[in-house]
N, C-alpha and C. Protein backbone atom coordinates (compact mmCIF):
# COMPACT_ATOMS: atom_id res chain seq x y z
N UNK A 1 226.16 28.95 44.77
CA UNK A 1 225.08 29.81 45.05
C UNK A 1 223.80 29.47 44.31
N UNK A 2 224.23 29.02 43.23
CA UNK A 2 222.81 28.51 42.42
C UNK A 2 222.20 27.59 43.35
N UNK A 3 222.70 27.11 43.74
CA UNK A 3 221.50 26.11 44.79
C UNK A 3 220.65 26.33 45.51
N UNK A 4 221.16 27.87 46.15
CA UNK A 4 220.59 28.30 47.66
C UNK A 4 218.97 29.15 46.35
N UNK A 5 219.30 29.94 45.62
CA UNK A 5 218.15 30.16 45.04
C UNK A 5 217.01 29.14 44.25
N UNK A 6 217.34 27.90 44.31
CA UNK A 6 216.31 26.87 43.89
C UNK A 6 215.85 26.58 45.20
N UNK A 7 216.39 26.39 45.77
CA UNK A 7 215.82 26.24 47.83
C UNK A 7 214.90 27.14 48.09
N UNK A 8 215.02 28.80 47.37
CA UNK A 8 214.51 29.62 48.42
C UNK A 8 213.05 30.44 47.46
N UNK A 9 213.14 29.31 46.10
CA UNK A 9 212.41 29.35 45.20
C UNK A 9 211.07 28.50 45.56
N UNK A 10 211.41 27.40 45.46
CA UNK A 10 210.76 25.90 46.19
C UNK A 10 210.20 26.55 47.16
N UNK A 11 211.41 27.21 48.57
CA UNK A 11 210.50 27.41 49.42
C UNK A 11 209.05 28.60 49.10
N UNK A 12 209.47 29.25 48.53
CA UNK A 12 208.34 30.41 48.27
C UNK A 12 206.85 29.63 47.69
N UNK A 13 207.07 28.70 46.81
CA UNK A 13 206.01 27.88 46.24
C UNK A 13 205.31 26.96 47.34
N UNK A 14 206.21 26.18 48.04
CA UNK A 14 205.89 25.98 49.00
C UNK A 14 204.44 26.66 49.99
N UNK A 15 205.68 28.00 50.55
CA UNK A 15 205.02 28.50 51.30
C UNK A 15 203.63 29.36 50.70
N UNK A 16 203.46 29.42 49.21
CA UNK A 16 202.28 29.74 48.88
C UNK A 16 201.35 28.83 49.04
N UNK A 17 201.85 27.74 48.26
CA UNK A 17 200.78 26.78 48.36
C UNK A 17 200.29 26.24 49.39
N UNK A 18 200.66 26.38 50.74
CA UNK A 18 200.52 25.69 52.28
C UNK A 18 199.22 27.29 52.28
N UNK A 19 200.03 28.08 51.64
CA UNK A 19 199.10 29.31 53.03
C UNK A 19 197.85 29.22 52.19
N UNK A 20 197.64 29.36 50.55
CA UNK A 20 196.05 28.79 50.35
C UNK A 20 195.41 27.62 50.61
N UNK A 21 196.11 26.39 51.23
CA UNK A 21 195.69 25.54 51.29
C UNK A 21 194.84 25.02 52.34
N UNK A 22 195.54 26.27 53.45
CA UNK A 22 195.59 25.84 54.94
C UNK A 22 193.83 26.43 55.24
N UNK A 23 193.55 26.11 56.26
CA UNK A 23 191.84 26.12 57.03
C UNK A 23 191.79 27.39 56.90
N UNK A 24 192.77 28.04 57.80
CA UNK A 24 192.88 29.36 58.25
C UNK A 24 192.28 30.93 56.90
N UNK A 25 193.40 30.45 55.49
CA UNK A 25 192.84 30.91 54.35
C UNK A 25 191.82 30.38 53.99
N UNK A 26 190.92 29.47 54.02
CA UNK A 26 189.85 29.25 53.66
C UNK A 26 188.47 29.97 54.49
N UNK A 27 188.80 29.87 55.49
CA UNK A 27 188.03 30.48 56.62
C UNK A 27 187.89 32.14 56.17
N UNK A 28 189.25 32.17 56.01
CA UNK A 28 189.41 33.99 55.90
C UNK A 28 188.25 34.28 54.88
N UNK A 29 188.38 33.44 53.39
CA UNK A 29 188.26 33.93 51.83
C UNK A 29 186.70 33.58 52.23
N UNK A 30 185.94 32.48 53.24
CA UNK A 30 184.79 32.67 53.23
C UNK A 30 183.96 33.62 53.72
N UNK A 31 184.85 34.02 54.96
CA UNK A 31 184.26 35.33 55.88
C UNK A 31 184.03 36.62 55.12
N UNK A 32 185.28 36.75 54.23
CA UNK A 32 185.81 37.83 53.30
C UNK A 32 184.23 37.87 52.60
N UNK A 33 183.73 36.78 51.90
CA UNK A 33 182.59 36.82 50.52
C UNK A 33 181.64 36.70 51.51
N UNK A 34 181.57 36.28 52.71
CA UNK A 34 180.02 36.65 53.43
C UNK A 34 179.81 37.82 54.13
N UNK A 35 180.90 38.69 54.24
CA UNK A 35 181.18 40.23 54.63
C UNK A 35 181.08 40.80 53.53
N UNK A 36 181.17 40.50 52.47
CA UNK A 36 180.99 41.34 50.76
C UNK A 36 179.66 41.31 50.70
N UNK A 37 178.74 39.92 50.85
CA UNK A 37 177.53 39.86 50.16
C UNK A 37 176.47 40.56 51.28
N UNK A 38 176.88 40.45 52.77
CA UNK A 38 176.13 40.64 53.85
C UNK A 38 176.75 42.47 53.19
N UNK A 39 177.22 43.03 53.18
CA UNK A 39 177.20 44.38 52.57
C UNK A 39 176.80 44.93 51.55
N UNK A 40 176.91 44.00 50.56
CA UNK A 40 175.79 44.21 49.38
C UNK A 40 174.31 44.18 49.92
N UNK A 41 173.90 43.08 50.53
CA UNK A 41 172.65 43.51 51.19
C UNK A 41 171.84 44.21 51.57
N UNK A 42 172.71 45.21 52.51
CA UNK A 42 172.49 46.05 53.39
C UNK A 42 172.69 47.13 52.06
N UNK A 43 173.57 47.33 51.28
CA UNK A 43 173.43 48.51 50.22
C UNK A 43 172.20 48.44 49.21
N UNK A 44 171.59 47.07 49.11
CA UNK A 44 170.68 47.10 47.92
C UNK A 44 169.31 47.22 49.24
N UNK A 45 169.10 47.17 50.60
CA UNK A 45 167.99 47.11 51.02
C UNK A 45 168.13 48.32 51.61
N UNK A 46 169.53 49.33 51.92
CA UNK A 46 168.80 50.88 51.38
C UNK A 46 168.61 51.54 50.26
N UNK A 47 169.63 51.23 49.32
CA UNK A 47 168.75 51.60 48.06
C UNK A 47 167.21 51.73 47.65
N UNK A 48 167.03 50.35 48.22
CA UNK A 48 165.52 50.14 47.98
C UNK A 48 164.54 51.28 48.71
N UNK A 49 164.86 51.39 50.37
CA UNK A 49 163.97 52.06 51.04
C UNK A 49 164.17 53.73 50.49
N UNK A 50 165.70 54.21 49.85
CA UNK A 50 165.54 55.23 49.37
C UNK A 50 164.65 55.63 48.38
N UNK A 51 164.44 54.34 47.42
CA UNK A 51 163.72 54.49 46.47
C UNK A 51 162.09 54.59 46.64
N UNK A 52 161.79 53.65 47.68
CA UNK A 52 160.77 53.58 48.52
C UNK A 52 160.36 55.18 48.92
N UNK A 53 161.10 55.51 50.21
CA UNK A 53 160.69 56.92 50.62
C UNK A 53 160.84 57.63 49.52
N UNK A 54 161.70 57.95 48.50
CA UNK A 54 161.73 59.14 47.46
C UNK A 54 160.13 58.90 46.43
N UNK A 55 159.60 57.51 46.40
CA UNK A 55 158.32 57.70 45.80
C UNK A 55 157.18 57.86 46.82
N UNK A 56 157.31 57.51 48.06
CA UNK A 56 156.28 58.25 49.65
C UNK A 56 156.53 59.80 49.16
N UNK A 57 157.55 60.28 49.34
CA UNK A 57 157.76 61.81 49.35
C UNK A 57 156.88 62.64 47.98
N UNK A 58 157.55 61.50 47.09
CA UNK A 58 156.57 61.84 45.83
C UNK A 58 155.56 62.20 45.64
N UNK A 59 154.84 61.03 46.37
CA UNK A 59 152.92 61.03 46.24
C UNK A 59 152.60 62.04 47.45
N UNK A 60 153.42 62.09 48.48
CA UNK A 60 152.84 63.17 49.47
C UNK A 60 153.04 64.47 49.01
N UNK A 61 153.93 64.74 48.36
CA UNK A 61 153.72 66.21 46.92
C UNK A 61 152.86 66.49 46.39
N UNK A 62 152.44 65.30 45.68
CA UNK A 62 151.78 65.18 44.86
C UNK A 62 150.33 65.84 45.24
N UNK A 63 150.20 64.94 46.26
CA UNK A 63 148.70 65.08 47.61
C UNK A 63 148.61 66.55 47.62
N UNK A 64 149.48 67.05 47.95
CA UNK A 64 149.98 68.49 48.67
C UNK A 64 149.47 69.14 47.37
N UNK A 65 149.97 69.42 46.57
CA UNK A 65 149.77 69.89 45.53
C UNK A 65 147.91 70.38 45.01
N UNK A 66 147.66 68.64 45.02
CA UNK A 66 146.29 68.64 45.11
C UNK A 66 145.54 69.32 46.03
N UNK A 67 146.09 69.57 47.51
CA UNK A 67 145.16 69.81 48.25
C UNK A 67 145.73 71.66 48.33
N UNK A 68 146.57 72.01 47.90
CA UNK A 68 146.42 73.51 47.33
C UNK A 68 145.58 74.02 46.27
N UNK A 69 145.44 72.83 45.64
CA UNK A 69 144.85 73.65 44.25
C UNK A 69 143.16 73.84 45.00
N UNK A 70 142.71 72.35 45.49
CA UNK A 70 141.22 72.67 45.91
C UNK A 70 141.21 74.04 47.14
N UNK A 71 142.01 74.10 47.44
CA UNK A 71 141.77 75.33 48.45
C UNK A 71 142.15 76.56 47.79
N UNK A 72 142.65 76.38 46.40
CA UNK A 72 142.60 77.92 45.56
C UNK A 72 141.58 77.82 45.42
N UNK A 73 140.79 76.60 44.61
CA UNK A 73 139.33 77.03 43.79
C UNK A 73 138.40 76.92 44.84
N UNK A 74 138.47 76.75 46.52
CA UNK A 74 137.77 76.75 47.84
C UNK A 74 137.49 78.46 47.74
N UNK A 75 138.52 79.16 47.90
CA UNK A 75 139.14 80.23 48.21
C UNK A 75 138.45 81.50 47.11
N UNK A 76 138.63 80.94 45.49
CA UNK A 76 137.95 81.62 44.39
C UNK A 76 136.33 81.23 44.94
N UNK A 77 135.77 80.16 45.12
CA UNK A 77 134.54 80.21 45.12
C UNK A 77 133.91 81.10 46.32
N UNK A 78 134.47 80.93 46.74
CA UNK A 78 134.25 82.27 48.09
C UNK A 78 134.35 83.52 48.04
N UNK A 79 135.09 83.74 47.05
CA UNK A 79 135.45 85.18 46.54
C UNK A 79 134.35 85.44 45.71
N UNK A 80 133.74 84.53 44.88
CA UNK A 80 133.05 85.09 43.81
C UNK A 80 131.67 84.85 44.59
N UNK A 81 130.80 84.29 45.84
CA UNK A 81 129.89 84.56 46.37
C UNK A 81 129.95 85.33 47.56
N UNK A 82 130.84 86.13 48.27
CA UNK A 82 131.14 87.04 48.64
C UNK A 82 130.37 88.17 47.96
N UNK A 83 131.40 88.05 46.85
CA UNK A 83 130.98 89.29 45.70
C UNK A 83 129.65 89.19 45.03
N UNK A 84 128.82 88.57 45.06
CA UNK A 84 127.51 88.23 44.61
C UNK A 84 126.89 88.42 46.07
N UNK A 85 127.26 88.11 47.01
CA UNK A 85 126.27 88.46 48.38
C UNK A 85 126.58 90.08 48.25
N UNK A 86 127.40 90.60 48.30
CA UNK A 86 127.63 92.25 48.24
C UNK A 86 126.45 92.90 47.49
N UNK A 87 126.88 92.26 46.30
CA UNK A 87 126.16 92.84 45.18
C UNK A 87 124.31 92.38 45.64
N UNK A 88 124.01 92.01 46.24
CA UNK A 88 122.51 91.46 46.73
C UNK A 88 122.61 92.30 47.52
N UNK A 89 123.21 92.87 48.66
CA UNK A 89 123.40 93.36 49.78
C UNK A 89 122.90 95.17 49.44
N UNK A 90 123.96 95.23 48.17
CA UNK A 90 123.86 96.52 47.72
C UNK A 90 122.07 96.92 47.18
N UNK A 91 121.83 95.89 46.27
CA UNK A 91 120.67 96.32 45.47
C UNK A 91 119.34 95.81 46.78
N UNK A 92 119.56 95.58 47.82
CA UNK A 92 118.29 95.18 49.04
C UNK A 92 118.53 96.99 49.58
N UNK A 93 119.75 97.08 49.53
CA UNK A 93 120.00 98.86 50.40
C UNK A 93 119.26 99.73 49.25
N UNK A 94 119.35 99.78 48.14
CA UNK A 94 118.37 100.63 47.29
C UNK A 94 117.30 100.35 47.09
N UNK A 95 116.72 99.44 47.19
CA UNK A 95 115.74 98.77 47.24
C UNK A 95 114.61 99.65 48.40
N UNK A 96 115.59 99.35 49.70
CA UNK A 96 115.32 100.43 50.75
C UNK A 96 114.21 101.31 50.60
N UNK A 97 115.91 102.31 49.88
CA UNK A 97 115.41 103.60 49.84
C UNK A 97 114.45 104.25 48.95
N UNK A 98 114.52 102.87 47.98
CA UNK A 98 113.09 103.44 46.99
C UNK A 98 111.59 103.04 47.65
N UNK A 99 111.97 102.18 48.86
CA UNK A 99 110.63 101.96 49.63
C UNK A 99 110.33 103.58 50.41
N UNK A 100 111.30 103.64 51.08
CA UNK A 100 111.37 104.83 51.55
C UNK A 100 111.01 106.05 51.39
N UNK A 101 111.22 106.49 50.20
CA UNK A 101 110.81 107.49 49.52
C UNK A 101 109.85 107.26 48.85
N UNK A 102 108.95 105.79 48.47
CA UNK A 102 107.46 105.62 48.04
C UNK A 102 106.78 105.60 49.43
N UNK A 103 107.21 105.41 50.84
CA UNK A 103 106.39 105.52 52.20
C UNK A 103 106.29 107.21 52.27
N UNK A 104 107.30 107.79 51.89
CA UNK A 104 107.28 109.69 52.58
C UNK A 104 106.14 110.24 50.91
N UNK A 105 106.47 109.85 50.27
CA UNK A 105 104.93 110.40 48.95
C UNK A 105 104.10 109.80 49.33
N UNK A 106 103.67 108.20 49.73
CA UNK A 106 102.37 108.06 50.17
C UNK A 106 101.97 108.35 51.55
N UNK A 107 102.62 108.69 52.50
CA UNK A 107 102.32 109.75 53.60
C UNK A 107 101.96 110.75 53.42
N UNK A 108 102.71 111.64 52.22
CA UNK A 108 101.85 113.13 51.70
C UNK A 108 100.70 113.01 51.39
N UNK A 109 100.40 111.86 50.25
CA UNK A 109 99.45 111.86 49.81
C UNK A 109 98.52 111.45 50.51
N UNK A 110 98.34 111.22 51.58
CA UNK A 110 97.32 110.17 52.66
C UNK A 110 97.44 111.41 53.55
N UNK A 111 97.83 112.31 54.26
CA UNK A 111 98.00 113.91 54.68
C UNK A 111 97.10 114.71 53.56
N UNK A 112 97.35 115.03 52.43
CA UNK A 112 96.45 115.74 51.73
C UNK A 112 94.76 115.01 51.88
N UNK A 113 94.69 113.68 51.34
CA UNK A 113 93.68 112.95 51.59
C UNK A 113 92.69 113.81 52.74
N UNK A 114 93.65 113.54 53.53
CA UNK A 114 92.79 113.51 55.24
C UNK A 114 92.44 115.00 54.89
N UNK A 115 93.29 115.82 54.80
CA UNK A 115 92.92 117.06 55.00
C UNK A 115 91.53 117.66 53.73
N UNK A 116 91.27 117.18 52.60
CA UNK A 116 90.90 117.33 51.80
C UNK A 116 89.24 116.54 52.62
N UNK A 117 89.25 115.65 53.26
CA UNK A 117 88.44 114.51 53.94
C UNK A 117 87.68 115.74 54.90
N UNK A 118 88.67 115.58 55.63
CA UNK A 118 88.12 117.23 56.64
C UNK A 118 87.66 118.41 55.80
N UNK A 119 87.97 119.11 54.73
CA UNK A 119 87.86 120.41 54.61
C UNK A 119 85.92 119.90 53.93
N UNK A 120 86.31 118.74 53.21
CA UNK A 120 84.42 118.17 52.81
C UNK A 120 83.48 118.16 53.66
N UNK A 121 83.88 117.39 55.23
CA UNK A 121 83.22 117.50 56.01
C UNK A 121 82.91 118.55 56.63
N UNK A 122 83.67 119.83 56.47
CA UNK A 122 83.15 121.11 57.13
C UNK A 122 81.92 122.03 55.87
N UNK A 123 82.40 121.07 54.19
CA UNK A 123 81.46 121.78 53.38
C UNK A 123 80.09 121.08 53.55
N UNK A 124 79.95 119.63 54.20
CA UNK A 124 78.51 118.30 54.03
C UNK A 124 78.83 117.87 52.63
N UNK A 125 79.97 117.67 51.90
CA UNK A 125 79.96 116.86 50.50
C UNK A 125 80.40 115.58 50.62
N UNK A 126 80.18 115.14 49.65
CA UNK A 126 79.98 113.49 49.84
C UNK A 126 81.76 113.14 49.86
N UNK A 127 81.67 112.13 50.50
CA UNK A 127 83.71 112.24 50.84
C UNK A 127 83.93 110.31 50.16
N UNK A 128 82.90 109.71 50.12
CA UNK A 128 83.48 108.45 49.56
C UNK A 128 84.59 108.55 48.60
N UNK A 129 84.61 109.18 47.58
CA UNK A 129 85.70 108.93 46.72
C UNK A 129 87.38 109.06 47.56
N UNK A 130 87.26 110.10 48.26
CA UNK A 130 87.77 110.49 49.00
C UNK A 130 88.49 108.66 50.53
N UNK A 131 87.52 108.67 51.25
CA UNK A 131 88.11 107.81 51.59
C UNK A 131 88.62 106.20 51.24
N UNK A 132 87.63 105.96 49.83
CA UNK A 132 88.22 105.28 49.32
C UNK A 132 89.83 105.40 48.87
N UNK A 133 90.23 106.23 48.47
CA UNK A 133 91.26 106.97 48.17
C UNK A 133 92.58 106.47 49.38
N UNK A 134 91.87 107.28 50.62
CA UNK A 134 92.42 107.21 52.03
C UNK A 134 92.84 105.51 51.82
N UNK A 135 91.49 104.76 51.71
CA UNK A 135 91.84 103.34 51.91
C UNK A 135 92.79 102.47 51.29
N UNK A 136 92.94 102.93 49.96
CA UNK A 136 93.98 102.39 49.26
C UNK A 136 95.30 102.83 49.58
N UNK A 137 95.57 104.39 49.85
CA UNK A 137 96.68 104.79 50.44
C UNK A 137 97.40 103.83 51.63
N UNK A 138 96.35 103.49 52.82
CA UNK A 138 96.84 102.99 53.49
C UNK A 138 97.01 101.60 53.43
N UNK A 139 96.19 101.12 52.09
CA UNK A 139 96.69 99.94 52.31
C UNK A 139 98.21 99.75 51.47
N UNK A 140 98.26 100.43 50.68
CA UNK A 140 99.46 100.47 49.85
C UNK A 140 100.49 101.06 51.05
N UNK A 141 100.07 101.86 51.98
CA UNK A 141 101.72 101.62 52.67
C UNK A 141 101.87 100.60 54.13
N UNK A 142 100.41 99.60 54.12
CA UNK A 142 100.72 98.28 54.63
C UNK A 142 101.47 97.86 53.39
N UNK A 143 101.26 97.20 52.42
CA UNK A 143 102.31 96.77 51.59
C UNK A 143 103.42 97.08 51.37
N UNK A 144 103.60 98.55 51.35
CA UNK A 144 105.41 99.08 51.37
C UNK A 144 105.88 98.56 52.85
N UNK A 145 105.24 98.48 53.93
CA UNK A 145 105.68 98.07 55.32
C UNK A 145 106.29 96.85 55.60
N UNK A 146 105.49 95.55 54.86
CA UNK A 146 105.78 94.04 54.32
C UNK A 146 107.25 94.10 53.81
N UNK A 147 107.10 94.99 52.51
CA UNK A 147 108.23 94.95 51.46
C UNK A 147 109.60 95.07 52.35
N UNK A 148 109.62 96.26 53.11
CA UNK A 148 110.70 97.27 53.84
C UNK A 148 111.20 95.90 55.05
N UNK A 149 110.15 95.14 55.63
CA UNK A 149 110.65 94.12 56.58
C UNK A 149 110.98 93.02 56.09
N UNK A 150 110.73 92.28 55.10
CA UNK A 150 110.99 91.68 54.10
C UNK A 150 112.56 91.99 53.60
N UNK A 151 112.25 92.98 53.22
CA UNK A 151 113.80 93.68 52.82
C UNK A 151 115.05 93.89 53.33
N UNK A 152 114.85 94.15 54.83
CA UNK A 152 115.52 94.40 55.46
C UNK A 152 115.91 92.55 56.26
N UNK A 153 114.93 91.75 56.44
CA UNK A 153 115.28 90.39 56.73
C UNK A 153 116.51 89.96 56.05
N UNK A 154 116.45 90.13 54.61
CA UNK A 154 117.02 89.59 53.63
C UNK A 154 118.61 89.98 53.63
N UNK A 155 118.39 91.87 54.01
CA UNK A 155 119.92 92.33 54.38
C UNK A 155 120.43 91.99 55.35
N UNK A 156 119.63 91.62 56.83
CA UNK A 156 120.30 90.74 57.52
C UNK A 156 120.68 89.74 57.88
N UNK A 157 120.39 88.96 56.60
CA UNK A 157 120.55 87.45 56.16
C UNK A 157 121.73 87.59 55.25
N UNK A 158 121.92 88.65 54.56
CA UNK A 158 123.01 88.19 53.49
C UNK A 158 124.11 88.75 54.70
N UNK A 159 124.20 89.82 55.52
CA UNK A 159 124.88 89.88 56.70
C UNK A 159 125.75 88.96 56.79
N UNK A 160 124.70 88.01 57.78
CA UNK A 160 125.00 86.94 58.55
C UNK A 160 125.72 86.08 57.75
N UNK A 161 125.82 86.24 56.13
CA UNK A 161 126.08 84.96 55.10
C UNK A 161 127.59 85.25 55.32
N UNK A 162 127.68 87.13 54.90
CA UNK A 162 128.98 87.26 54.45
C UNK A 162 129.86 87.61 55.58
N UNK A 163 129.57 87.59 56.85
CA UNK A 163 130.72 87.61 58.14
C UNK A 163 131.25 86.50 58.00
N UNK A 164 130.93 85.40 58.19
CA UNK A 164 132.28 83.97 57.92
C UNK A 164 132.91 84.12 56.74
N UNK A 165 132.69 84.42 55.54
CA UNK A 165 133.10 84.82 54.21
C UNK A 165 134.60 85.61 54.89
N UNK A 166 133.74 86.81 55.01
CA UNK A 166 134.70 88.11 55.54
C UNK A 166 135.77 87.38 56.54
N UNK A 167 135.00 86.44 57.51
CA UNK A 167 136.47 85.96 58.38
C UNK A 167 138.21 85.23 58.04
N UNK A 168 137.16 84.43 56.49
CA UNK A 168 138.32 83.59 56.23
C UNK A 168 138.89 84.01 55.23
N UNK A 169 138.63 85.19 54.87
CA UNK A 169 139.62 85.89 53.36
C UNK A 169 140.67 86.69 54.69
N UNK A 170 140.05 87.33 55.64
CA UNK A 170 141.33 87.66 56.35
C UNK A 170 142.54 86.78 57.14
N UNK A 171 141.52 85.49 57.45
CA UNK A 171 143.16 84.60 57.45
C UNK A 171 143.61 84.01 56.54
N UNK A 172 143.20 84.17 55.42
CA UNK A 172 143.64 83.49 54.26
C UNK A 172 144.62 84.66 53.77
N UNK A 173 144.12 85.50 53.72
CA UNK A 173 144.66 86.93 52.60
C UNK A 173 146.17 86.77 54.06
């Protein structure tokens, strides 16, 4: 029996050494390492594009980021001339009414005038002081008249400023 296991020993060496030797294993072990490296390839050239897009994604954050912040301080600067057109808006409306109420006293006083004008002319006394008087009255409420249209231009200018204002805090807000 010892024999048949040196035979079947041999043969095993044999048959190793034929099967690395042969085309067939060579062929295989090359296909094998150009299917390894052609897969390494393909793993290191997505790696790459991951790395690629994850720094695209990056800087388009980044962008993003940026382009929130200028549309906060877009958004604040609008807020704070809003609030400065108001505040113009407000002090042109009192402004107004202090014209207003200097047009209804110099109407009295230009009413007394006249009447004071008349009551001279029914005495024959001399009335110059008098319509001088008249004259300044009326010219002082041509000047309140200027002021009041003037004034009122201005409120319908800051108007006109703060409706687009007013539009885009409500699609913003």
């Amino acid at each position: 029996m010892p024999p048949l296991k040196e035979k079947t020993m041999a043969n095993n060496i044999l048959d190793q050494s034929s099967f690395t030797s042969s085309p067939c294993f060579t062929m295989g072990m090359v296909c094998g390492f150009g299917a390894l490296a052609f897969g390494g390839l393909i793993l290191l050239i997505v790696v790459c594009k991951c790395k690629r897009d994850k720094s695209v994604l990056q800087e388009f954050k980044s962008l993003k980021i940026d382009e929130r912040d200028k549309m906060a301080q877009l958004v604040t600067t609008l807020r704070e001339q809003k609030r400065e057109l108001e505040n113009q808006r407000d002090k042109h409306k009192r402004q107004l009414e202090k014209i207003q109420k200097k047009k209804e006293d110099n109407k009295e006083k230009l009413l007394s005038v006249e009447r004071k004008i008349t009551e001279k002319k029914m005495s024959f006394d001399k009335t110059e002081a008098l319509l001088r008087e008249k004259e300044n009255l009326l010219h002082a409420e041509w000047r309140l008249d200027d002021t009041k249209k003037t004034c009122k231009r201005q409120l319908l200018n800051i108007e006109k400023l703060l409706e687009p204002i007013e539009n885009l805090n409500i699609r913003i807000e």
